[in-house]
C-alpha atoms as a PDB file:
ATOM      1  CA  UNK A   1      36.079 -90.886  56.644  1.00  0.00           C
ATOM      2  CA  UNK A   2      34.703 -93.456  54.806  1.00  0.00           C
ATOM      3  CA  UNK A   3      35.787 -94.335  51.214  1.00  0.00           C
ATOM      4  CA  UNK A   4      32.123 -94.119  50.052  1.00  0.00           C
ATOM      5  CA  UNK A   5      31.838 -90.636  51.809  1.00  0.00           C
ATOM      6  CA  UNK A   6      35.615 -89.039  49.988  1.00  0.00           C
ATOM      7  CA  UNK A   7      33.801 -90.669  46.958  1.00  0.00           C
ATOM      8  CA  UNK A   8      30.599 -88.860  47.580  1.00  0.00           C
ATOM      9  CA  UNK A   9      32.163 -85.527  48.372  1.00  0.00           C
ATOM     10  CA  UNK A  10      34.513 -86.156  45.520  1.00  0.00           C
ATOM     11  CA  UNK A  11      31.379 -86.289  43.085  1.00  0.00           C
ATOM     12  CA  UNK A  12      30.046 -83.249  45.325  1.00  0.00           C
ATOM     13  CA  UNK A  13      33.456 -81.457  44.377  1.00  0.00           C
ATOM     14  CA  UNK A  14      33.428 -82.520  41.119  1.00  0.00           C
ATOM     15  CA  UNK A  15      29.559 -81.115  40.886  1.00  0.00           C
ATOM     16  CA  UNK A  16      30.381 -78.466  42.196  1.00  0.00           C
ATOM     17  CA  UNK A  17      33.787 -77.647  40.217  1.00  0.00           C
ATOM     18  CA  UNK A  18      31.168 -78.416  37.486  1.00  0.00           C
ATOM     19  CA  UNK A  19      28.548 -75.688  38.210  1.00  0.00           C
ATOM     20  CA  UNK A  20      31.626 -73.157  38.904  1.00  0.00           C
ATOM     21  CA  UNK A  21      33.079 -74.366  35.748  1.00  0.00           C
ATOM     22  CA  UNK A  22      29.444 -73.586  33.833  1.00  0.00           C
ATOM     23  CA  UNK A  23      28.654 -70.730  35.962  1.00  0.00           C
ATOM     24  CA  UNK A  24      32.274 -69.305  34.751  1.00  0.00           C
ATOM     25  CA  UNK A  25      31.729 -70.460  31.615  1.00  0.00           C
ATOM     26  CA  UNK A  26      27.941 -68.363  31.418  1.00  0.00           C
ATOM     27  CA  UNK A  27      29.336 -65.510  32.950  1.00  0.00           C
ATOM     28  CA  UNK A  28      32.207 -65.328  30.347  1.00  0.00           C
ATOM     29  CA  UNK A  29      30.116 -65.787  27.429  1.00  0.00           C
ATOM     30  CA  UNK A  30      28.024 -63.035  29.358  1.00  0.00           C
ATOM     31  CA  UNK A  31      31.075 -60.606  29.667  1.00  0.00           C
ATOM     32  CA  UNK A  32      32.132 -61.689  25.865  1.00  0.00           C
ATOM     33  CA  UNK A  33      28.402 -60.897  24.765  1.00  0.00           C
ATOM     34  CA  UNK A  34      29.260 -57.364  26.735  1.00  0.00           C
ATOM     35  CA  UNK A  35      32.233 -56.495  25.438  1.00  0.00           C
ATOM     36  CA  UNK A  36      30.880 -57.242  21.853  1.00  0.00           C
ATOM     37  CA  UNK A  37      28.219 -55.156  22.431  1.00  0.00           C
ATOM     38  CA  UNK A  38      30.961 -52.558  23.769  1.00  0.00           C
ATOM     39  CA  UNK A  39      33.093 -52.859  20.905  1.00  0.00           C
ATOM     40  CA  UNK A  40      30.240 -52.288  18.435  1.00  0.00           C
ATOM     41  CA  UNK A  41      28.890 -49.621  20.778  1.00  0.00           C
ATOM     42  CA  UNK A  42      31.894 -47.970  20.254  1.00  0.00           C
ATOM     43  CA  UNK A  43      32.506 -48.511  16.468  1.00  0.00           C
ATOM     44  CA  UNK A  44      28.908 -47.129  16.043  1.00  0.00           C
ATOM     45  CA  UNK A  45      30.214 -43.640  18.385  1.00  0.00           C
ATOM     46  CA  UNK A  46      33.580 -43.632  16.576  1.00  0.00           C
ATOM     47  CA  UNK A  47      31.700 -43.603  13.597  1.00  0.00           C
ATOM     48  CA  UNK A  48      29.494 -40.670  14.899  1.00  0.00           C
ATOM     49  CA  UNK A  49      32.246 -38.635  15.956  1.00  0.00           C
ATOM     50  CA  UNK A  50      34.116 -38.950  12.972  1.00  0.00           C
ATOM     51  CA  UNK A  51      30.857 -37.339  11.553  1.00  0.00           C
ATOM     52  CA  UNK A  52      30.482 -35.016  14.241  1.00  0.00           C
ATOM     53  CA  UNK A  53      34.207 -33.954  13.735  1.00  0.00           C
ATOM     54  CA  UNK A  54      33.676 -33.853   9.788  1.00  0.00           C
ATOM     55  CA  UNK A  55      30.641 -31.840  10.142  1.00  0.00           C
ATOM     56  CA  UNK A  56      32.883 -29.750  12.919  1.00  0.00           C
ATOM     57  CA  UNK A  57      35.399 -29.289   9.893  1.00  0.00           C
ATOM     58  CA  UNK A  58      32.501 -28.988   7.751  1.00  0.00           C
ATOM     59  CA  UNK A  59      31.448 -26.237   9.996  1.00  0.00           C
ATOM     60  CA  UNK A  60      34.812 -24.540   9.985  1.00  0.00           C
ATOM     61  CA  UNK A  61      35.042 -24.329   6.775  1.00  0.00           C
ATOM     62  CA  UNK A  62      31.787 -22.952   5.962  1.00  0.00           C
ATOM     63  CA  UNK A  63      32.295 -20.520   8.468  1.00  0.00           C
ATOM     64  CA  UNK A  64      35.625 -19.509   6.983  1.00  0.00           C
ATOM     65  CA  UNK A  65      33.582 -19.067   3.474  1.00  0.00           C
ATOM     66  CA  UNK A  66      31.026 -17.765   5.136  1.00  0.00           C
ATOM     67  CA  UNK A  67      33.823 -15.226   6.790  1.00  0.00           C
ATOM     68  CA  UNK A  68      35.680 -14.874   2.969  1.00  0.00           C
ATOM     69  CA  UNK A  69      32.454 -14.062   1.685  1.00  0.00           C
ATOM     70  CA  UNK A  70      31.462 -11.340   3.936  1.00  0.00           C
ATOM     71  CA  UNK A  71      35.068  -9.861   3.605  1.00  0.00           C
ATOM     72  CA  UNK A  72      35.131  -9.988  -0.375  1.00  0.00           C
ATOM     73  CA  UNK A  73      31.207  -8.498   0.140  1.00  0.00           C
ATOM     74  CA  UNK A  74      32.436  -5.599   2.129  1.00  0.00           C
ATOM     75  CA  UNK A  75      35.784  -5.120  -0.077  1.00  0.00           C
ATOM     76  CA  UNK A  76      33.346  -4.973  -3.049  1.00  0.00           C
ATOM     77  CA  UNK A  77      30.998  -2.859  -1.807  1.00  0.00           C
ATOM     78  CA  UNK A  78      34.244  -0.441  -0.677  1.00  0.00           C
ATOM     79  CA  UNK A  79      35.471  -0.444  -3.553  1.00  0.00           C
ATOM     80  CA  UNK A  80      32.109   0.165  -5.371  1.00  0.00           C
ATOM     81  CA  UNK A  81      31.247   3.197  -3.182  1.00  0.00           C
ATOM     82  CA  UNK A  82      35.241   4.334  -4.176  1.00  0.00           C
ATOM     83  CA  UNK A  83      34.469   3.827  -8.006  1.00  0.00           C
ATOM     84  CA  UNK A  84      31.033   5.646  -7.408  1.00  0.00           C
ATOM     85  CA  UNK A  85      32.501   8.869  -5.766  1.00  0.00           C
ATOM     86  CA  UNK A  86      35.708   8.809  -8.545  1.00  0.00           C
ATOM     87  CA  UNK A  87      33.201   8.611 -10.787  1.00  0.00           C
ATOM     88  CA  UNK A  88      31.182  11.314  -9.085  1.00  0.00           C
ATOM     89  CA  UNK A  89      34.209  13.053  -8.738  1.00  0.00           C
ATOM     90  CA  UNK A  90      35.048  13.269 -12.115  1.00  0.00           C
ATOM     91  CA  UNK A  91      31.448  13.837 -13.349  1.00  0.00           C
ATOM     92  CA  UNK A  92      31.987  16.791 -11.165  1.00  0.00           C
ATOM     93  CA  UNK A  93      34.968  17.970 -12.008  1.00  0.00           C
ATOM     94  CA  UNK A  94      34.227  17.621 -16.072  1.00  0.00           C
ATOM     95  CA  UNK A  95      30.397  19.406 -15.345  1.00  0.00           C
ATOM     96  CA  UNK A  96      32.797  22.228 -13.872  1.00  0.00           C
ATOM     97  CA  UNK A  97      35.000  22.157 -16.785  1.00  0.00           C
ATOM     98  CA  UNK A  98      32.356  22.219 -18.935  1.00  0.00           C
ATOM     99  CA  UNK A  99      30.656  25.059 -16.926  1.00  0.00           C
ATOM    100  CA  UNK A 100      33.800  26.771 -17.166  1.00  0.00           C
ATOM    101  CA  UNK A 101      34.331  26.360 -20.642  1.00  0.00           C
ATOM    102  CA  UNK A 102      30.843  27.227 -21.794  1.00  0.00           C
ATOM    103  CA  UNK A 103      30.876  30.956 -19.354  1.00  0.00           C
ATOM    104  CA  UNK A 104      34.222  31.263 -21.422  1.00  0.00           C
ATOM    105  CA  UNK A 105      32.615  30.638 -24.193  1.00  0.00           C
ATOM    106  CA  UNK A 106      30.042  33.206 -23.446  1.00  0.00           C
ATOM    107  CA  UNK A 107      32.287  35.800 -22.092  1.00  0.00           C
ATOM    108  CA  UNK A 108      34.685  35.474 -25.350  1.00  0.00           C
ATOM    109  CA  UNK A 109      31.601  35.865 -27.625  1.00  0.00           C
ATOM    110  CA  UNK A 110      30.667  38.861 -25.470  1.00  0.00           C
ATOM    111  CA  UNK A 111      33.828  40.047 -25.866  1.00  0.00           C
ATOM    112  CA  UNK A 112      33.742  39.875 -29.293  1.00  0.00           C
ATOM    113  CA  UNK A 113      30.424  41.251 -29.885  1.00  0.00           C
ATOM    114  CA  UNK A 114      31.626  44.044 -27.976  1.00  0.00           C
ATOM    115  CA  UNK A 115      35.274  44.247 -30.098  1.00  0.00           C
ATOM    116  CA  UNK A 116      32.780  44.033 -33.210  1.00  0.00           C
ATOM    117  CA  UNK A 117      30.592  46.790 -32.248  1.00  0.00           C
ATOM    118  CA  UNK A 118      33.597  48.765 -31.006  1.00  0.00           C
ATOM    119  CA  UNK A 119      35.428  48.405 -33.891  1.00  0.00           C
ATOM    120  CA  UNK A 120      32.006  49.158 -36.192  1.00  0.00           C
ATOM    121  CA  UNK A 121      31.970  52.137 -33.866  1.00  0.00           C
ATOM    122  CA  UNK A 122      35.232  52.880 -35.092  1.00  0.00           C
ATOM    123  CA  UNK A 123      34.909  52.402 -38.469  1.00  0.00           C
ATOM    124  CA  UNK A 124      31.702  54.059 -38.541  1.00  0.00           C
ATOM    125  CA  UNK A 125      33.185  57.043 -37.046  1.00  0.00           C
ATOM    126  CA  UNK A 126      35.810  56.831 -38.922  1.00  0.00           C
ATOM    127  CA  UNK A 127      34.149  56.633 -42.134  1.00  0.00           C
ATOM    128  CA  UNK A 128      32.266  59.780 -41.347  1.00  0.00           C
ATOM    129  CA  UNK A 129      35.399  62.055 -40.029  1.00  0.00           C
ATOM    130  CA  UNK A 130      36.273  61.010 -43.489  1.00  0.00           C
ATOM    131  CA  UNK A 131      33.378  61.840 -45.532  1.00  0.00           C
ATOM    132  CA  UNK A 132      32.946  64.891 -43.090  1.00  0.00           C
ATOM    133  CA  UNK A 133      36.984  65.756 -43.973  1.00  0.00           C
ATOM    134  CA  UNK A 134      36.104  65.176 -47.852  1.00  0.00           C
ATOM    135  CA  UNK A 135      33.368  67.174 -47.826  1.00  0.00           C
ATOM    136  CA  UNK A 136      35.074  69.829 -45.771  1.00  0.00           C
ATOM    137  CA  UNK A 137      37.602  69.650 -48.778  1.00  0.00           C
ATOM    138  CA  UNK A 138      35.665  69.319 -51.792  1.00  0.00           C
ATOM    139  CA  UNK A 139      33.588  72.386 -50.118  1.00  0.00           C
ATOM    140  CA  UNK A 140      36.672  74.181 -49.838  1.00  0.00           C
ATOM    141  CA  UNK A 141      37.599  73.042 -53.372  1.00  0.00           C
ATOM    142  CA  UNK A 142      34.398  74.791 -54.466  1.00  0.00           C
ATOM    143  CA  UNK A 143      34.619  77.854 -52.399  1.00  0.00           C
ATOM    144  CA  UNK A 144      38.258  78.287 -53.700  1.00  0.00           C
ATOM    145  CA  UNK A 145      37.143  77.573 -57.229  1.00  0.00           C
ATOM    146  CA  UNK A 146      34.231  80.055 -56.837  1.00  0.00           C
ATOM    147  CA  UNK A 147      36.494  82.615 -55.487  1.00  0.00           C
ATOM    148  CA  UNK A 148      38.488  82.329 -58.036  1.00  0.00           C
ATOM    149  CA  UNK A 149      35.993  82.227 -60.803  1.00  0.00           C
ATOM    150  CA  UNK A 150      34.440  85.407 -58.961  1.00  0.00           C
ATOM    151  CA  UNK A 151      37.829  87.203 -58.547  1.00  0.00           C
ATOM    152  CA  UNK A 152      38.429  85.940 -62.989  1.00  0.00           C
ATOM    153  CA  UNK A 153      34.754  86.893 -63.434  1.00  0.00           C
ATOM    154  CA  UNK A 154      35.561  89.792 -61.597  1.00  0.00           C
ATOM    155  CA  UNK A 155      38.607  91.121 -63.629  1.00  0.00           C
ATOM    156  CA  UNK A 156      36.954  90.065 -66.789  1.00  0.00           C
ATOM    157  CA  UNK A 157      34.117  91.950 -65.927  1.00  0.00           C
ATOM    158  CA  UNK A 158      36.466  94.930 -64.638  1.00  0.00           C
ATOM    159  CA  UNK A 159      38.208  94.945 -67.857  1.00  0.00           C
ATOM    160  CA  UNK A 160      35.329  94.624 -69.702  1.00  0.00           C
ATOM    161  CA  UNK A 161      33.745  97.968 -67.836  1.00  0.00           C
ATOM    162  CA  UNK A 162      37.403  99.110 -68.316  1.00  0.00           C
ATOM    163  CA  UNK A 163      37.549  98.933 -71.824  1.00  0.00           C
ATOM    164  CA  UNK A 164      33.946  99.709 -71.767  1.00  0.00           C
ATOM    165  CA  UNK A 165      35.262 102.918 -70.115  1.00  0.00           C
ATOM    166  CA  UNK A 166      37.910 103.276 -72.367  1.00  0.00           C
ATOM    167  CA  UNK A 167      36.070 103.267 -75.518  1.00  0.00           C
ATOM    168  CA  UNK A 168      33.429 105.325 -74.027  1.00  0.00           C
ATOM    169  CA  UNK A 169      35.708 107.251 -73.201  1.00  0.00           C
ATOM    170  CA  UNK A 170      37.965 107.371 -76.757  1.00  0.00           C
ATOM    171  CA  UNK A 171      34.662 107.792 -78.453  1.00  0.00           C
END
């Protein structure tokens, strides 16, 4: 081996260390442009799944509301359709009353219509036993009086014929 020829395949090394080196050197820059790419590739999906996962939560919680919401609905409407039929209840329950106070009502005044008449009855009755009794007595009143006017008029009227008689008689 010649000097000139360890020189030439020295350069040839060295040319060829050269291309490796600049080949490498490429293909580096080419991974490095990759892995940027990567990186930002997977900043921009981190950034979408932090959305996705807030919109997830997002979703959760509107579904929760949404849940809440349909809970307090139903609760209200419950307790609507409780207030309704207490409310019924006691509408009800005062009608009745009512009902009940007015057929007391109306059998009290019948009552006391009849008590009324009864007792008019009564009175009525009673007023004529009495006037019937006073005019039994002043009627025997006046038959006793007569009688006894008729049995004066009657000795009067004897003695008068008697002394009448008598003088008739002595004459």
């Amino acid at each position: 081996m010649t000097s000139e020829k360890i020189i030439k395949n020295l350069a040839q090394v060295k040319l060829d260390i050269g291309q490796s080196v600049d080949s490498l050197e490429n293909s580096l820059t080419e991974e490095y442009r990759k892995l940027n790419n990567i990186q930002e590739a997977i900043k921009i999906e981190s950034c979408n799944l932090q959305e996705l996962h807030n919109i997830t939560a997002n979703t959760d919680s509107l579904a929760a509301l949404f849940l809440a919401q349909k809970e307090y609905k139903q609760k209200f409407e419950e307790e609507t359709q409780d207030a309704k039929n207490n409310f019924e209840k006691e509408m009800n329950e005062v009608r009745a009353s009512g009902e009940k106070e007015q057929e007391d009502y109306i059998q009290n005044k019948k009552e006391q219509e009849i008590q009324i008449k009864k007792n008019r009855e009564r009175k009525e009755e009673e007023y004529n036993y009495n006037l019937q009794l006073e005019r039994k007595k002043n009627q025997d009143d006046h038959q006793t009086r007569k009688n006894l006017l008729e049995k004066e008029l009657e000795e009067k009227l004897y003695r008068s014929i008697k002394r009448s008689c008598t003088k008739r008689i002595c004459n």
